[in-house]
Protein backbone atom coordinates (compact mmCIF):
# COMPACT_ATOMS: atom_id res chain seq x y z
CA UNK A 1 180.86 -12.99 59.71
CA UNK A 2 177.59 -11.69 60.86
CA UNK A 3 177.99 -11.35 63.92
CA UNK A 4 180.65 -8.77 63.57
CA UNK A 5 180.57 -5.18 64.96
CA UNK A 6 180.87 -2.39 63.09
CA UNK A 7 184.56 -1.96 65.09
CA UNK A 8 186.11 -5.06 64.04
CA UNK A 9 187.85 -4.64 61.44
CA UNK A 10 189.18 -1.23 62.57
CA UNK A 11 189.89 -2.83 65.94
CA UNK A 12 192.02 -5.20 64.52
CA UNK A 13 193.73 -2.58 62.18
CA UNK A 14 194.48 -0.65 64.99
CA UNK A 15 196.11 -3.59 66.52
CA UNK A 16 198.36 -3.96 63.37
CA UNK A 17 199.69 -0.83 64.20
CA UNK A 18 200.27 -1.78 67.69
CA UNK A 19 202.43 -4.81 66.57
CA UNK A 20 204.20 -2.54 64.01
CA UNK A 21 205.53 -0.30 66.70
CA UNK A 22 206.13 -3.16 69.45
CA UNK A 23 208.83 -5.96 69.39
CA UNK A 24 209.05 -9.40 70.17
CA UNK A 25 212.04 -8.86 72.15
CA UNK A 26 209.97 -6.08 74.44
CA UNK A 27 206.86 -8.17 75.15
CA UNK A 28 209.25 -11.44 76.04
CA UNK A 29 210.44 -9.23 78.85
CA UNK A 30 207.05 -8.33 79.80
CA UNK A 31 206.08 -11.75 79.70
CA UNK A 32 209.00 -12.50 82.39
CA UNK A 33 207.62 -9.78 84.88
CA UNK A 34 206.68 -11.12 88.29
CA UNK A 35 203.16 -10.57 87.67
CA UNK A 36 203.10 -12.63 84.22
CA UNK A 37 205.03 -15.18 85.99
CA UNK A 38 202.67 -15.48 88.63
CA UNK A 39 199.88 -16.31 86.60
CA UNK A 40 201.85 -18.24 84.06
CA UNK A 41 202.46 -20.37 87.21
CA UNK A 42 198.45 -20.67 88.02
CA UNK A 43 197.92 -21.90 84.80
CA UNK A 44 200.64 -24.32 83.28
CA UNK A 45 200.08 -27.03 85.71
CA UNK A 46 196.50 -27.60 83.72
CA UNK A 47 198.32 -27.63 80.33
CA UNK A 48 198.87 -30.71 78.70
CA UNK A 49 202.54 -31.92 77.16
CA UNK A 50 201.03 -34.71 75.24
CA UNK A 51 198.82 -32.51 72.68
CA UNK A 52 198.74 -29.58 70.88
CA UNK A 53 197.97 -26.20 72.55
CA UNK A 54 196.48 -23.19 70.76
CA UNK A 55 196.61 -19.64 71.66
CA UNK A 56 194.53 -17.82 69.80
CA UNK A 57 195.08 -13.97 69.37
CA UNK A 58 199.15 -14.58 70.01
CA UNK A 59 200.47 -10.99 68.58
CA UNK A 60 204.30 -11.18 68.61
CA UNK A 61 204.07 -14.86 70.13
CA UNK A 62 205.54 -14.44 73.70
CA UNK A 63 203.59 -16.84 75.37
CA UNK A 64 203.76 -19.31 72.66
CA UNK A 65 208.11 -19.03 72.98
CA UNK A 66 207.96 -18.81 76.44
CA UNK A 67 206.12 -21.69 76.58
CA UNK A 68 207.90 -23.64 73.80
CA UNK A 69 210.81 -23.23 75.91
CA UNK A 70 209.20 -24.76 79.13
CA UNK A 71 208.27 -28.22 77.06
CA UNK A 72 204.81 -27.33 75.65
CA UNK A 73 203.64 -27.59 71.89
CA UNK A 74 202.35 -24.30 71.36
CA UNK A 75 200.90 -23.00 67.69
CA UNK A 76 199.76 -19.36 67.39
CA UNK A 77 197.50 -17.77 65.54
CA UNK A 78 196.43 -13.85 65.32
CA UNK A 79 193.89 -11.96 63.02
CA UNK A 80 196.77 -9.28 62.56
CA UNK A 81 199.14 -10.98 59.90
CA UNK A 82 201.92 -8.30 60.30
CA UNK A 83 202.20 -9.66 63.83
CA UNK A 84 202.88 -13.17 62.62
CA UNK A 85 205.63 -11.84 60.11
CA UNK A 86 207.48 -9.90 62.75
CA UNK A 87 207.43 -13.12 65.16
CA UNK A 88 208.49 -15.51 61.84
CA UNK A 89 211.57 -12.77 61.47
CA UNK A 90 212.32 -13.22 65.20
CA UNK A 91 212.33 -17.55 65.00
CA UNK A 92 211.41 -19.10 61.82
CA UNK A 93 210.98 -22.27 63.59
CA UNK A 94 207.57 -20.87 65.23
CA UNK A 95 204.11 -22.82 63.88
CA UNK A 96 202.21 -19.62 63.17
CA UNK A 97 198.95 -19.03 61.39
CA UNK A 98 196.39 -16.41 60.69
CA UNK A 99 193.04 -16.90 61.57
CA UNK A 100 189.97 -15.90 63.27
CA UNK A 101 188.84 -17.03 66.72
CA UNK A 102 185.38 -17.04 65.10
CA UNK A 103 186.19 -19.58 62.64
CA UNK A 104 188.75 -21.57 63.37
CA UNK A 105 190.99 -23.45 60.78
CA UNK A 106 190.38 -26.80 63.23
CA UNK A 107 189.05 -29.83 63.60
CA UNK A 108 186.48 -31.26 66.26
CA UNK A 109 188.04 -31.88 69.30
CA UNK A 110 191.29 -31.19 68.14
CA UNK A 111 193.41 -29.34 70.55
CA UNK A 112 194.50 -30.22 74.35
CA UNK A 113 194.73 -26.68 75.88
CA UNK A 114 193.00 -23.19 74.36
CA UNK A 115 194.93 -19.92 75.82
CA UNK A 116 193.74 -16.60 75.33
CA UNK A 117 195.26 -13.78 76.63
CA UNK A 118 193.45 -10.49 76.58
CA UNK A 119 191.91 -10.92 73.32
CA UNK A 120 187.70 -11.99 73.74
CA UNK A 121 187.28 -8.54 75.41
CA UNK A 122 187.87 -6.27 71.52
CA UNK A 123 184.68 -7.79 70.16
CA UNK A 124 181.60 -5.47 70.55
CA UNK A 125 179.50 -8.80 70.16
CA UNK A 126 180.43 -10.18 72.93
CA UNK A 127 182.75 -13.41 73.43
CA UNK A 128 180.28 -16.02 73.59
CA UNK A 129 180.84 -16.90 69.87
CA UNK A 130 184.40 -17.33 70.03
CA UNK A 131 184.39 -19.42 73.39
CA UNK A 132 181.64 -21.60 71.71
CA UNK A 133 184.36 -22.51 68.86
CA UNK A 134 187.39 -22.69 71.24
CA UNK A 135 184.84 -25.88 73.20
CA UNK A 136 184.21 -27.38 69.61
CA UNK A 137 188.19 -27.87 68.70
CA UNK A 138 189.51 -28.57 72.25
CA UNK A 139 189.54 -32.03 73.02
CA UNK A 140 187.11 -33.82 75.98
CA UNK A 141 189.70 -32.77 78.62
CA UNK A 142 190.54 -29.73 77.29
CA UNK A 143 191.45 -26.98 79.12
CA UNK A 144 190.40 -23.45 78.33
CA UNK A 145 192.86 -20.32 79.90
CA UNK A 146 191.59 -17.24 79.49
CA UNK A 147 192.45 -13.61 81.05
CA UNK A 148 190.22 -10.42 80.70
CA UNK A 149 190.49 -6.90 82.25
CA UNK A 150 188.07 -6.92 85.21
CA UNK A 151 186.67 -3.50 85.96
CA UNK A 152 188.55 -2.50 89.11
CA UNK A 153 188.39 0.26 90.88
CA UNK A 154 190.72 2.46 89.70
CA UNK A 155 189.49 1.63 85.82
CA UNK A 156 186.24 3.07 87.47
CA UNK A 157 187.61 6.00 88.91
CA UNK A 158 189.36 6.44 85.29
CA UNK A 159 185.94 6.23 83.75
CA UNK A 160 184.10 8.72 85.76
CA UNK A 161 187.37 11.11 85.59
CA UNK A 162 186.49 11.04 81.77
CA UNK A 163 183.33 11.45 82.31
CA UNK A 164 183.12 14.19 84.26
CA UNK A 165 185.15 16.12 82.25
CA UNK A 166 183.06 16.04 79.10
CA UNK A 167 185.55 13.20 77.95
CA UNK A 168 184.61 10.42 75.67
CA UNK A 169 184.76 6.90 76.80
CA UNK A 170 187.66 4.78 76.90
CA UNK A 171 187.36 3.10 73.93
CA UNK A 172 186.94 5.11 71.02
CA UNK A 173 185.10 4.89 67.22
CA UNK A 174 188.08 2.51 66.07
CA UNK A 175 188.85 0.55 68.88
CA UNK A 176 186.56 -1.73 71.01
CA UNK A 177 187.40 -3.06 74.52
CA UNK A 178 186.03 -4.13 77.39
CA UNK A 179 185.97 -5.11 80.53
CA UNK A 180 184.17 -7.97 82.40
CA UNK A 181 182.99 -8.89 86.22
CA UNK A 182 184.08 -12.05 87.61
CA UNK A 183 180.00 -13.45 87.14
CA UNK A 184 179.81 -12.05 83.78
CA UNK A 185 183.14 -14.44 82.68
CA UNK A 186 181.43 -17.18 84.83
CA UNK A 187 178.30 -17.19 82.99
CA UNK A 188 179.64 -17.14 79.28
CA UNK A 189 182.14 -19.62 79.91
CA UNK A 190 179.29 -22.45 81.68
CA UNK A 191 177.36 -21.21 79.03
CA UNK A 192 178.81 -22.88 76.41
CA UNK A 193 179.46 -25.89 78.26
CA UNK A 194 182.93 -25.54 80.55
CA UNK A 195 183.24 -26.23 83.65
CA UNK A 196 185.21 -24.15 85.67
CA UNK A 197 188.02 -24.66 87.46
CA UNK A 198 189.34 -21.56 88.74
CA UNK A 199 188.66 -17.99 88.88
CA UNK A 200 191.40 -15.97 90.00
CA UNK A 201 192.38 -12.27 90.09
CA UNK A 202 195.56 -11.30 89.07
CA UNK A 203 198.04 -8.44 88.67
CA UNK A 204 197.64 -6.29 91.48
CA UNK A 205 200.77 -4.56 91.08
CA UNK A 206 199.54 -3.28 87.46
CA UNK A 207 196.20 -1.93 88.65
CA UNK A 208 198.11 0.82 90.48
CA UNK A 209 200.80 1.40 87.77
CA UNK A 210 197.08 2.84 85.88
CA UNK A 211 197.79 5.46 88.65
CA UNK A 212 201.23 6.61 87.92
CA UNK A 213 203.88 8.57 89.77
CA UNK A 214 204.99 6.26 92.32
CA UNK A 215 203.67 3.29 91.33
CA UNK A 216 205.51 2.95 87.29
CA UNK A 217 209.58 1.97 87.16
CA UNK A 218 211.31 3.19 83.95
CA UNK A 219 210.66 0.18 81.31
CA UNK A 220 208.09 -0.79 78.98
CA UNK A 221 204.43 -0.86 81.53
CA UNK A 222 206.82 -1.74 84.40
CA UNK A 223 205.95 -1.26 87.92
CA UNK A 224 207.76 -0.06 90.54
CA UNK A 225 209.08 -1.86 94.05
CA UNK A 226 206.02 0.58 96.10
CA UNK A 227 203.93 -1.20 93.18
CA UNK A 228 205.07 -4.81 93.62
CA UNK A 229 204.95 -4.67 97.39
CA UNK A 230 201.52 -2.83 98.11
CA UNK A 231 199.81 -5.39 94.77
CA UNK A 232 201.22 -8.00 97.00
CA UNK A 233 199.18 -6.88 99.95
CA UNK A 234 195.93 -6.26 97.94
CA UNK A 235 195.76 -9.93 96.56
CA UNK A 236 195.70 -10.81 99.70
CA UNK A 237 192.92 -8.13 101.37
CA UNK A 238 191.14 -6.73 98.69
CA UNK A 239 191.68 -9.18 95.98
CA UNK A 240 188.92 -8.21 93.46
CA UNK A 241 188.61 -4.39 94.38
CA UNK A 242 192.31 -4.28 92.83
CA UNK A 243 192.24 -7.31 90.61
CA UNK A 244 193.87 -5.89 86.91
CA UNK A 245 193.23 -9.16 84.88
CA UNK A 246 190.80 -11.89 85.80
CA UNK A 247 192.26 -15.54 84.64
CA UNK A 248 190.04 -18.14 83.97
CA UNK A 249 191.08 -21.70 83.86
CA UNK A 250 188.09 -24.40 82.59
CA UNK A 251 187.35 -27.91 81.31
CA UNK A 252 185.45 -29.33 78.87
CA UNK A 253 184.11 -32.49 80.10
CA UNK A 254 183.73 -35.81 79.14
């Protein structure tokens, strides 16, 4: 593709070897935390149950079980092919393929529901491309779901830590991510033609487990009770000072 960074490929290399050292039975009990549940709840009442739903960048296919399980017709797909083998060994029953959210193995108006999960945000280019072929296959109807990190402010205080210290970024030569306001996700989704629906922050809780100490529970990125209870409050009074994850829920029209 031309439009491809120079980080790309070794972005998505390095996510192989993510996948290689992660299971599918650890990130199904991430995807059961309260905070996944929470916006798993914001965003299933939008999906459809009468057509085919897509996420694109799946990894070990949590969402796409956990949804399977809940009545929806999930298929995966993930640029890192090792991730698709481990999920195939975990259920062989799973519709799995690899692909590129780029170029997408689809037809026209295709697909009832698009999910993306923390995926648009690894492409130096930017994520317009990939949201401009996730309008072309959804369906008129179709609902977009997407969740990006949103620069918060202890990702800022994080950043100038680094940076005070002589300390590189936080991504690195081989990996690309990024992070995105709430106008920034606004304007590339309405600017390939959605029309949103809903803008909300989301996981509080996690925001302060990227403090430590108190705030992290033994488990795989699990937060504590002090964690839980304080994210609670900062939904509520500072919701996008503290917001971890921004989820984006949009339609394309008729």
């Amino acid at each position: 593709m031309s439009n491809q960074s120079p980080r790309y490929d070794t972005t998505r290399r390095a996510w192989e070897t993510i996948w290689d050292q992660a299971s599918v039975e650890t990130e199904l009990e991430t995807a059961h935390y309260a905070r996944a549940m929470d916006t798993m709840r914001a965003y299933t009442a939008y999906l459809p149950k009468d057509a085919p739903i897509l996420e694109a960048g799946s990894g070990l296919s949590a969402a796409v079980i956990t949804l399977r399980e809940m009545g929806y017709n999930v298929i995966g797909m993930d640029y890192a092919v090792n991730a698709l083998e481990i999920s195939r060994e975990y259920d062989s029953s799973l519709s799995l393929f690899a692909g590129d959210v780029h170029k997408l193995p689809c037809a026209d108006n295709s697909i009832g529901a698009y999910l993306s999960f923390g995926v648009l945000e690894h492409f130096e280019h930017g994520m317009s491309p990939a949201l401009a072929e996730a309008y072309r296959i959804l369906q008129p109807d179709g609902i977009l779901v997407l969740t990006i990190p949103y620069p918060n402010i202890v990702h800022q205080l994080v950043e100038w830590r680094r940076k005070q210290r002589g300390e590189s970024r936080l991504n690195d030569e081989d990996f690309y991510e990024s992070t995105y306001t709430r106008d920034q996700l606004v304007s590339a989704v309405t600017g390939v033609g959605f029309t949103l629906c809903e803008a909300i922050p989301t996981s509080h809780s996690f925001t302060l487990w990227g403090l430590g100490g108190p705030f992290r529970a033994p488990g795989y990125y699990q937060t504590s009770s002090l964690a839980e209870t304080l994210g609670a409050v900062l939904r509520v009074t500072l919701p996008w000072a503290f917001n971890f994850t921004t989820l984006i829920i949009a339609r394309k029209e008729t």
